[in-house]
Protein backbone atom coordinates (compact mmCIF):
# COMPACT_ATOMS: atom_id res chain seq x y z
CA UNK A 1 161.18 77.93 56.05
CA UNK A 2 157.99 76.04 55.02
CA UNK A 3 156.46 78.03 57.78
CA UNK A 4 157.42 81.24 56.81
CA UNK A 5 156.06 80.61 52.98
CA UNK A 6 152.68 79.35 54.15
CA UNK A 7 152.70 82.84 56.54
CA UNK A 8 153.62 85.27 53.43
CA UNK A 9 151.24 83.25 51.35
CA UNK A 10 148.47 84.06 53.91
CA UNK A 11 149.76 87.46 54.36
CA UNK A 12 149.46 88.39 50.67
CA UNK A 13 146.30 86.69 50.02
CA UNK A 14 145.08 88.62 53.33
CA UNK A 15 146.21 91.66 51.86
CA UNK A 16 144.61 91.15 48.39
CA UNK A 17 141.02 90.13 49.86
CA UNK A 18 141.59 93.66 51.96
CA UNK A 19 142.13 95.70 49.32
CA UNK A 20 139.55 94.01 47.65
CA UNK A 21 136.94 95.16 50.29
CA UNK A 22 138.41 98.51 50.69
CA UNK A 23 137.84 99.17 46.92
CA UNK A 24 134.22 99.47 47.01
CA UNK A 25 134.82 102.28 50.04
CA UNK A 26 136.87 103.88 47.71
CA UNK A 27 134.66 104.02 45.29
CA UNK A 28 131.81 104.45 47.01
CA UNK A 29 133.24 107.83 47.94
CA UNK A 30 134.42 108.24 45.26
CA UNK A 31 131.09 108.95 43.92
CA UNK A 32 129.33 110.43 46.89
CA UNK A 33 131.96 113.87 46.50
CA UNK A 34 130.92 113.54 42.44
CA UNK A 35 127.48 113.90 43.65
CA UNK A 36 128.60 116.86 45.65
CA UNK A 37 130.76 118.26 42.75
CA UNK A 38 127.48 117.83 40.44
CA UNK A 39 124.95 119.47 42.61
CA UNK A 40 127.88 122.44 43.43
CA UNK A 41 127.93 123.17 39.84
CA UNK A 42 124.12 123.00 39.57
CA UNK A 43 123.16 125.38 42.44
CA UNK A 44 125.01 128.13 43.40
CA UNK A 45 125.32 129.52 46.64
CA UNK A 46 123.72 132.65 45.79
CA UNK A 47 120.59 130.69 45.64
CA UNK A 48 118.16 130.53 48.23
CA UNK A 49 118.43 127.02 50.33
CA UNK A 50 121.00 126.16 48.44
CA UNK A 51 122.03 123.52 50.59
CA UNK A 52 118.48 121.99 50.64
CA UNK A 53 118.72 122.31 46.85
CA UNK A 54 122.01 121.03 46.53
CA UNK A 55 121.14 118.20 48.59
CA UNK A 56 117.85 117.13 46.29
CA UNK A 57 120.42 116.91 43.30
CA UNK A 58 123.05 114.84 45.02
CA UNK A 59 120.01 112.47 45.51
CA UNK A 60 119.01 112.36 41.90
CA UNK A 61 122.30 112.22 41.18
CA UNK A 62 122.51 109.01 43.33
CA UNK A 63 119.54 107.49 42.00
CA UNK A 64 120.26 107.44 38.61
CA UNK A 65 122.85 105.43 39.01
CA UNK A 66 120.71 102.94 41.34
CA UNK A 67 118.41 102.51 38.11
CA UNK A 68 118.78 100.87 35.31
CA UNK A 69 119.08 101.93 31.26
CA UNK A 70 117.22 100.91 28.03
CA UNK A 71 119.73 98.32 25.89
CA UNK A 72 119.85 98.86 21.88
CA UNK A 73 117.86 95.36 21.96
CA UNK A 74 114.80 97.18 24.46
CA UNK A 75 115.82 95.18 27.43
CA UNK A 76 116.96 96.55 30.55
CA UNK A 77 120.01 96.91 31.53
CA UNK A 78 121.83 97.74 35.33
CA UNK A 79 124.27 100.69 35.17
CA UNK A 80 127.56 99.28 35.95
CA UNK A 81 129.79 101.85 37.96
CA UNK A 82 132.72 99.83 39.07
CA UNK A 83 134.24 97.31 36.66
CA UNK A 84 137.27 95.46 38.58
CA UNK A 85 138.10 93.68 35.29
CA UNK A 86 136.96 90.28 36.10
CA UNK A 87 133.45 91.62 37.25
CA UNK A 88 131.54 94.93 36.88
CA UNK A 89 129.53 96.48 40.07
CA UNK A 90 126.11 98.39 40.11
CA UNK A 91 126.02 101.54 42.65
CA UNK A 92 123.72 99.70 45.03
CA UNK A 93 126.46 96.58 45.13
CA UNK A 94 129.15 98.93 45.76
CA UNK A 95 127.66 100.28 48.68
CA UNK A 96 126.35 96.97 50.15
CA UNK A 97 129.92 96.16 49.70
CA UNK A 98 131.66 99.16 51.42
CA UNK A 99 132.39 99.51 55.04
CA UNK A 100 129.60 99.92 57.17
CA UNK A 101 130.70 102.89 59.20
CA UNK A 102 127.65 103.83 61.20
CA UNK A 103 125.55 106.82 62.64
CA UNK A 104 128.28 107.90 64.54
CA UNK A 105 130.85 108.53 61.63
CA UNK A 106 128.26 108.62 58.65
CA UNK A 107 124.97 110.38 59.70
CA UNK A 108 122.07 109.65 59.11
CA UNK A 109 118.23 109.00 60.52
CA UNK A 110 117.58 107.41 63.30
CA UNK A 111 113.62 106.92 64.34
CA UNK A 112 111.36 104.87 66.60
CA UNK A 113 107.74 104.14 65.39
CA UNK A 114 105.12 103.60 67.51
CA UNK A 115 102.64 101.28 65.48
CA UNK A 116 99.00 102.54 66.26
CA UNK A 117 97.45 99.23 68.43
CA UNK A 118 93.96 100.85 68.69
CA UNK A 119 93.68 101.09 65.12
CA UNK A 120 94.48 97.20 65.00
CA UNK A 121 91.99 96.98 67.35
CA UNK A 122 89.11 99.18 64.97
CA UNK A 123 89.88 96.91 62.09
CA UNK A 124 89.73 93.83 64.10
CA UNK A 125 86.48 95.03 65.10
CA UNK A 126 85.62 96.08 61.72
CA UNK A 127 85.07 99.45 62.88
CA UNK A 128 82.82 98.85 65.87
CA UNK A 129 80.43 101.64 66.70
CA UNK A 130 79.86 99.75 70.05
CA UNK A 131 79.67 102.31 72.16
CA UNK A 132 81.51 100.42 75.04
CA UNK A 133 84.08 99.32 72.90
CA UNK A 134 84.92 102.88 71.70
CA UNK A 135 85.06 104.25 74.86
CA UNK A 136 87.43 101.95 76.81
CA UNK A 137 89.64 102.72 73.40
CA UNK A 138 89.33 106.75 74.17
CA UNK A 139 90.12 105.49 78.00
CA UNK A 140 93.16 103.52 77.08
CA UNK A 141 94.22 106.20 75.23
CA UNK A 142 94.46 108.30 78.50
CA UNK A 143 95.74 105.82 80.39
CA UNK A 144 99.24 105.25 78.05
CA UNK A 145 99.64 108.87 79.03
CA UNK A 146 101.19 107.88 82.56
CA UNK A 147 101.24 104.35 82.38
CA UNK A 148 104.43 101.25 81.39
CA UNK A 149 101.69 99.36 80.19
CA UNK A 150 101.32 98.40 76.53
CA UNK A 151 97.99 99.69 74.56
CA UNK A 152 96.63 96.53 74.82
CA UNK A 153 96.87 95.72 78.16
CA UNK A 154 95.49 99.43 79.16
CA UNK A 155 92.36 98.46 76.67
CA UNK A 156 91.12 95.29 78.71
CA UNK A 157 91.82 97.37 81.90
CA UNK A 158 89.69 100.15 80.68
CA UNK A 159 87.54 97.65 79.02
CA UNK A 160 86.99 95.05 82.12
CA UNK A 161 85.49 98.46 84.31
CA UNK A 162 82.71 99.89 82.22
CA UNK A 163 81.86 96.79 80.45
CA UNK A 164 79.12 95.42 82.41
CA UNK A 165 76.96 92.91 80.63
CA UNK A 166 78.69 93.40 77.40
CA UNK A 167 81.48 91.09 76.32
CA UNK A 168 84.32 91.44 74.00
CA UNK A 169 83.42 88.61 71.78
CA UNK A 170 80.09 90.53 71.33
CA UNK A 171 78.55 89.74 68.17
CA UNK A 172 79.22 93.72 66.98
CA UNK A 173 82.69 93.67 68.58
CA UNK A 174 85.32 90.64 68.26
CA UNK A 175 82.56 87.64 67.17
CA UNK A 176 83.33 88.64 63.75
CA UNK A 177 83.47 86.29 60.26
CA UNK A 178 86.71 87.38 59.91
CA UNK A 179 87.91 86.02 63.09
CA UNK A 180 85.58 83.24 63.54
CA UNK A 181 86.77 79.94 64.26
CA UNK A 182 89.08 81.45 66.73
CA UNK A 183 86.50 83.94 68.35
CA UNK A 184 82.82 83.37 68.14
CA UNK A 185 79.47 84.16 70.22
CA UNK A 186 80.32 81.80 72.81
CA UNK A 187 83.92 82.90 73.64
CA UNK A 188 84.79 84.16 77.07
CA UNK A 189 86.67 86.92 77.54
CA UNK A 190 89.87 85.78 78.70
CA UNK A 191 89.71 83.53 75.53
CA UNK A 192 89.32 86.44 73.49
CA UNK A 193 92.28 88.64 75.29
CA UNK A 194 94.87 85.50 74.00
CA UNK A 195 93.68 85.81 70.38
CA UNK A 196 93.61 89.88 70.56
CA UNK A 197 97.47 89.31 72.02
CA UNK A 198 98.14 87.06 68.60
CA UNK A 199 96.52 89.10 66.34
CA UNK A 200 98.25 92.30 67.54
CA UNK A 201 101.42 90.97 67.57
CA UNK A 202 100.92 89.19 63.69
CA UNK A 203 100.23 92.81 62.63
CA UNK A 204 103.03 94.45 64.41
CA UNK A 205 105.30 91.67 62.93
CA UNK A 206 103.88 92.71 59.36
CA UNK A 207 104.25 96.33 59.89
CA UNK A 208 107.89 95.51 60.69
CA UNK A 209 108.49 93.17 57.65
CA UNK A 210 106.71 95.79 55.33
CA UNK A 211 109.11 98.66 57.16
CA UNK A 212 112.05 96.46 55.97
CA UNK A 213 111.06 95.96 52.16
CA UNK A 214 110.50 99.63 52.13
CA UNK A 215 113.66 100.49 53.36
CA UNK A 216 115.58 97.95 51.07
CA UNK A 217 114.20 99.06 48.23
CA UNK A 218 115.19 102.64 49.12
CA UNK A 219 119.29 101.27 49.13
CA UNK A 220 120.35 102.26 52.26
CA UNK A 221 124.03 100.17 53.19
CA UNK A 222 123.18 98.07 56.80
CA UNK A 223 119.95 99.78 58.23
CA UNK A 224 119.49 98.83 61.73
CA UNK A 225 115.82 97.83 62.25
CA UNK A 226 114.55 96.30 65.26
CA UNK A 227 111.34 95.64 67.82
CA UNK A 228 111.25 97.17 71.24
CA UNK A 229 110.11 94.65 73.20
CA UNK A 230 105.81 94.08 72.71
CA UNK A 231 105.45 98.18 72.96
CA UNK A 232 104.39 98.04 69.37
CA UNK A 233 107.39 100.65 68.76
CA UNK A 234 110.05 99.88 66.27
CA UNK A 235 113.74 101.33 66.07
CA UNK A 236 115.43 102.71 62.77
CA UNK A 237 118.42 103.52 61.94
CA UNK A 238 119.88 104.81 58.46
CA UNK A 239 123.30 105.73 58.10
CA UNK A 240 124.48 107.82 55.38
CA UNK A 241 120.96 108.94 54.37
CA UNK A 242 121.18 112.37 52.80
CA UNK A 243 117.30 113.07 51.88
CA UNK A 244 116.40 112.69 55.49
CA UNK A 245 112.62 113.91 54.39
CA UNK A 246 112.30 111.46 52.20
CA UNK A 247 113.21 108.42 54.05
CA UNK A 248 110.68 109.75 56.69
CA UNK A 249 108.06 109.71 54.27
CA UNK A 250 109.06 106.95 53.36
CA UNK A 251 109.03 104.75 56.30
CA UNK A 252 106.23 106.46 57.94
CA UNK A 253 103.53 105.82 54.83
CA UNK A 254 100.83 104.41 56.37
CA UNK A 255 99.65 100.93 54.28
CA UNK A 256 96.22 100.00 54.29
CA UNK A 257 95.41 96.11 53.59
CA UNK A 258 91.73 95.47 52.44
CA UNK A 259 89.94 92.88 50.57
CA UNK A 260 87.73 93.91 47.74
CA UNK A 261 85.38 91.72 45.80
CA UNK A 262 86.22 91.38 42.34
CA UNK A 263 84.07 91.25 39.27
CA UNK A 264 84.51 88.76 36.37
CA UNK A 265 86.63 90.16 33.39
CA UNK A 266 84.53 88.59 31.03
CA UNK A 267 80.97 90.79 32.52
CA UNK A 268 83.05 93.89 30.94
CA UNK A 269 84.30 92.60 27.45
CA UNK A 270 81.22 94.56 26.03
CA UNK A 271 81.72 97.63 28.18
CA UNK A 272 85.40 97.81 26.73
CA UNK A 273 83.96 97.82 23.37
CA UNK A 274 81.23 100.09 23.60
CA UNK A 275 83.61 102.84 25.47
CA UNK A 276 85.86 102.60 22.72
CA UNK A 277 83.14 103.37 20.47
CA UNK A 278 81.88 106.38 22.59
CA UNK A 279 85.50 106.95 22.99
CA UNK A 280 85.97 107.64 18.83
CA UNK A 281 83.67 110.50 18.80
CA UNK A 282 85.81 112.30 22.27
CA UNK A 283 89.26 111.60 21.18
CA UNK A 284 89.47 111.80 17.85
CA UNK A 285 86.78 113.75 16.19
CA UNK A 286 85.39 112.30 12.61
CA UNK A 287 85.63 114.37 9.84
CA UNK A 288 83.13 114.43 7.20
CA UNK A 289 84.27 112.25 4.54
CA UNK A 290 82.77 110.34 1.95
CA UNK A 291 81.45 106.88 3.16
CA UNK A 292 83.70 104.08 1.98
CA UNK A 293 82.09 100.96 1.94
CA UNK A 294 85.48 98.95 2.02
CA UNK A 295 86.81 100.77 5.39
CA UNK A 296 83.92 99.85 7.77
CA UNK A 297 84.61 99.42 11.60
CA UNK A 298 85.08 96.56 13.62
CA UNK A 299 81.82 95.06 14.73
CA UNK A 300 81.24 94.96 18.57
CA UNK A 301 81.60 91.33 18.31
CA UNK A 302 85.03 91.60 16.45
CA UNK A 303 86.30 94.03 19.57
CA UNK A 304 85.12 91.36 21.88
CA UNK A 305 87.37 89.12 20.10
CA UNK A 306 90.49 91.18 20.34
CA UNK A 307 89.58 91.41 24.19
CA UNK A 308 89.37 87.44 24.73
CA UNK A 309 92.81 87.09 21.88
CA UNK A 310 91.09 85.84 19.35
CA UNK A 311 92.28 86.33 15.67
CA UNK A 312 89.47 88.78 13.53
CA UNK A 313 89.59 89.28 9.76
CA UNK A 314 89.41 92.92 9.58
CA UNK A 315 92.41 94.28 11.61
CA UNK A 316 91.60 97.69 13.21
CA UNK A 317 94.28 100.83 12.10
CA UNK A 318 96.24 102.00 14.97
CA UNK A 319 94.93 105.21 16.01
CA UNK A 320 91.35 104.29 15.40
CA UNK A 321 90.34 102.88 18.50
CA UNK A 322 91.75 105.18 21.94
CA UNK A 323 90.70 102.19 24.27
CA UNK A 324 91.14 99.12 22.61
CA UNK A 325 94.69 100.08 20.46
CA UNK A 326 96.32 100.01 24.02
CA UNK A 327 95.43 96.67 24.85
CA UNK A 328 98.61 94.00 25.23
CA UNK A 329 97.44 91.10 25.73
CA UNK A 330 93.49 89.78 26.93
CA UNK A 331 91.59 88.91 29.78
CA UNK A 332 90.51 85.56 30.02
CA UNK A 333 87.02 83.72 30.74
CA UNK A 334 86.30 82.79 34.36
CA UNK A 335 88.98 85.20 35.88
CA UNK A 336 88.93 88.32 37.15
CA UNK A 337 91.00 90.11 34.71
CA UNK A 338 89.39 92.17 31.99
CA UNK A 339 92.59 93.06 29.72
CA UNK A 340 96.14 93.85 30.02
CA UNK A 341 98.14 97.50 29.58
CA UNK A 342 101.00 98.71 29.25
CA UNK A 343 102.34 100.01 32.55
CA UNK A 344 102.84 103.76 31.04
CA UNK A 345 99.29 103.78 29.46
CA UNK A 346 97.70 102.86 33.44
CA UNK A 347 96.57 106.42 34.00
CA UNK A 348 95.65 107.16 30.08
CA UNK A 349 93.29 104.01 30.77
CA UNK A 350 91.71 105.02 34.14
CA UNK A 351 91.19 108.56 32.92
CA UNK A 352 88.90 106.93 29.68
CA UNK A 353 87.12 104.92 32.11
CA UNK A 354 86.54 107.86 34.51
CA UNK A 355 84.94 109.91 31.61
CA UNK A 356 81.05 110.46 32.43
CA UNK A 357 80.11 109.43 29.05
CA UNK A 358 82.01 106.38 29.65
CA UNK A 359 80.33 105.49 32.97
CA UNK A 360 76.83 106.26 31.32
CA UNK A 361 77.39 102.93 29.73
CA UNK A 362 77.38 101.20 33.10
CA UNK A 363 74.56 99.18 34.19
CA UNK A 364 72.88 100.50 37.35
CA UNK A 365 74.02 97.64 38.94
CA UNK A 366 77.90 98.14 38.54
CA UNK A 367 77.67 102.00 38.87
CA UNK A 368 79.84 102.04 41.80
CA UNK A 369 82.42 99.67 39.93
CA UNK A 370 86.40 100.79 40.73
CA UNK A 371 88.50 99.83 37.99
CA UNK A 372 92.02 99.72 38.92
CA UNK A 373 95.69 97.72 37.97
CA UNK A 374 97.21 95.18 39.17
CA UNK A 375 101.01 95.22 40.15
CA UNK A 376 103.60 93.99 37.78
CA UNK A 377 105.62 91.12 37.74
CA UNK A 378 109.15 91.85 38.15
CA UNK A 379 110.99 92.92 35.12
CA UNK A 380 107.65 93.18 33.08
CA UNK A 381 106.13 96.21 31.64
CA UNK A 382 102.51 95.24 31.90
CA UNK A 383 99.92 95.11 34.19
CA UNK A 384 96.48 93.71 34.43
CA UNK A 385 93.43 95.70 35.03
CA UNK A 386 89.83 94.20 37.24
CA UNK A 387 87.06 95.63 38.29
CA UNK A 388 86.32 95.40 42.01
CA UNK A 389 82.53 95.84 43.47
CA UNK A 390 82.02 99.13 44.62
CA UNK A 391 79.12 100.58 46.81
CA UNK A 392 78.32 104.56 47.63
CA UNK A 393 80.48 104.38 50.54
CA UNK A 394 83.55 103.40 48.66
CA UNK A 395 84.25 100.58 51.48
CA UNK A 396 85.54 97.05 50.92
C-alpha cells in the first residue's frame, strides 16, 4: 500500500511539473495567433503583399512585448505576459520555456556561413600590397573552386609556387607589430603556416561567438548553431522565425574590429566651450535686446568647469547653451573621455560637432578628429563621447 502512495505521489507531482511546462506552449501560442489576429485586422487582404505586410506587424507585434515599459518612478520595467500566480513571465521567458519543436514542425531559417579566410588573411597582413602575397590570394581563390581543401591550405599551396625568394614572414607581409613576438623577420615559413592556422581559427571562433550574441539577443527559442569542421563555414538554424529577412540581415552583418588611437578628453574641454558659443548664434538666434549687466554669460573658464564637474557661481539657464545644456555628467583629466550624453541626444551631439563652423574651431592638427560614443552600460541611459585620431584616409 506504501508502494502504491509513493507511486500516486510521483504520478501527481509528475503530472503537475507537466502541466507546468506545457503552460508556457500554451501560452506561447497563445500569443503567436494574437499576433496573427492583430496584423489580420491591420492589413487587409485587398492590400498588396499583404502577407509580407501582415507578417512585418506580427513581428512588431512580437517585439513589443520582448521590450520593456517606462514605470511611474522612470525606471524600467519588463512586460510581464504570463503571471502563474506565484511568479509572472516576460514573452522571451515564455518561449525559452515552451517546447522546442524544431524546423521540421515550426519553420524557420536554416543557413550555413562561409566566414571569408582571405580577408583574415588581408588584415593579418594589414592589407599587404605585396604583390606575391595578393596573387597566391586571387590563386587560392581559384583553386577552392574544385578543390576539398580549406582556404588556407589552398593559400600556402598557391603561395609555396610563385613565391621564390620572398617569404611569408616578409617584413610587408606576416613580420608585422601586430603579430610580433610570434612572427618576426627571422621566422621560417613553416613557423609562420602554424601561427596563420591559430590565428585563423581564433577569428573563426570569434565570428562564431559574435554569431551567437547576435542571435540571442534577437530571442529566438533553441537556435542550433554549430562549426563545420575547420572549413570556416558555420551552420544555423532558427525555428519559428517569422521575419526570415531580418534574421538574415541580421546574422550576416559583417563586424569590423579596429583599434583607433584616442585623444585626451581634457585637449577638448575648450573646444566644447567655444562650439557652444559659436553654437548660440546657429541655434538660437539673439534678439536685440537691451544689454543687462546682471544676465552676463558664462565665462569660457566657467564652461570648462561644468565640463570637468566642478560647481560655478553663475548657473547657466537651460536653453541657453545647445552644446553644453546636454551634458550629464563630465569627462575627467587624464582619460580619454571628453563628457557624457544622454543616449537620445548621441546624434543631436554629433550633428553640432559636424557643423563646419564648428570644425573651423579645430586646430590644424586635430582636423581629421572623429568624435564618436561609447556603448552603454547595461540598464543606463548614458554614454560617453572621445575623440579618436583621425588622418585623410579615415584608417585606424
Amino acid at each position: 500500500m506504501q508502494n502504491k502512495g509513493l507511486i500516486r505521489l510521483f504520478a501527481v507531482l509528475f503530472g503537475l511539473v507537466s502541466i507546468y511546462q506545457l503552460s508556457f506552449t500554451f501560452k506561447a501560442n497563445q500569443i503567436d495567433k494574437q499576433a496573427k489576429e492583430y496584423a489580420a485586422n491591420k492589413i487587409s487582404e485587398s492590400v498588396k503583399n499583404f502577407h509580407d505586410l501582415r507578417n512585418d506587424e506580427e513581428v512588431k507585434y512580437l517585439d513589443s512585448l520582448s521590450n520593456y515599459r517606462i514605470d511611474v518612478d522612470g525606471k524600467r520595467e519588463n512586460i510581464k505576459v504570463f503571471n502563474l500566480g506565484f511568479a509572472k513571465y516576460t514573452y522571451p521567458e515564455v518561449k525559452e520555456n515552451a517546447l522546442n519543436l524544431g524546423l521540421d514542425l515550426k519553420g524557420g531559417l536554416n543557413v550555413i556561413l562561409q566566414v571569408s579566410v582571405k580577408d583574415i588573411l588581408k588584415g593579418l597582413a594589414n592589407n599587404s600590397t605585396n604583390p606575391v602575397f595578393n596573387k597566391a590570394l586571387d590563386d587560392a581563390s581559384e583553386l577552392q573552386k574544385n578543390s576539398q581543401n580549406t582556404y588556407l591550405e589552398d593559400f600556402f599551396i598557391a603561395f609555396d609556387k610563385i613565391k621564390g625568394d620572398t617569404k611569408l614572414a616578409a617584413t610587408d607581409i606576416f613580420a608585422t607589430r601586430e603579430l610580433d613576438p610570434e612572427i618576426t623577420a627571422f621566422s621560417t615559413d613553416d613557423h609562420v603556416k602554424v601561427v596563420l592556422h591559430k590565428k585563423v581559427d581564433e577569428a573563426i571562433e570569434s565570428a562564431f561567438r559574435v554569431l551567437r550574441e547576435r542571435i540571442d539577443q534577437f530571442g529566438v527559442t533553441s537556435p542550433n548553431i554549430q562549426r563545420l569542421g575547420s572549413s570556416g563555414r558555420i551552420l544555423v538554424e532558427l525555428p519559428g522565425v517569422k521575419d526570415t529577412k531580418r534574421a538574415t540581415e541580421l546574422i550576416t552583418k559583417t563586424a569590423q574590429l579596429q583599434f583607433w588611437d584616442a585623444y585626451k578628453g581634457e585637449e577638448f574641454f575648450s573646444f566644447i566651450s567655444e562650439a557652444n558659443n559659436v553654437l548660440k548664434d546657429i541655434v538660437n538666434p539673439k534678439e536685440e535686446t537691451q544689454a543687462d549687466s546682471t544676465a552676463t554669460q558664462n565665462s569660457e573658464d566657467e564652461q570648462i568647469s561644468e565640463l570637468l564637474g566642478e560647481e560655478t557661481t553663475d548657473s547657466t539657464k537651460t536653453g541657453e547653451n545647445p552644446l553644453l545644456d546636454l551634458i550629464k555628467g563630465p569627462g575627467y583629466q587624464g582619460g580619454p573621455v571628453i563628457a557624457q550624453f544622454d543616449i537620445n541626444d548621441r546624434k543631436k551631439v554629433l550633428n553640432y560637432l559636424s557643423m563646419p563652423q564648428v570644425k573651423a574651431l579645430l586646430p590644424a592638427d586635430k582636423q581629421h578628429v572623429k568624435f564618436l560614443f561609447g556603448k552603454p552600460e547595461p540598464d543606463s541611459e548614458i554614454v560617453e563621447l572621445y575623440a579618436l585620431v583621425g588622418n585623410r584616409e579615415n584608417l585606424p
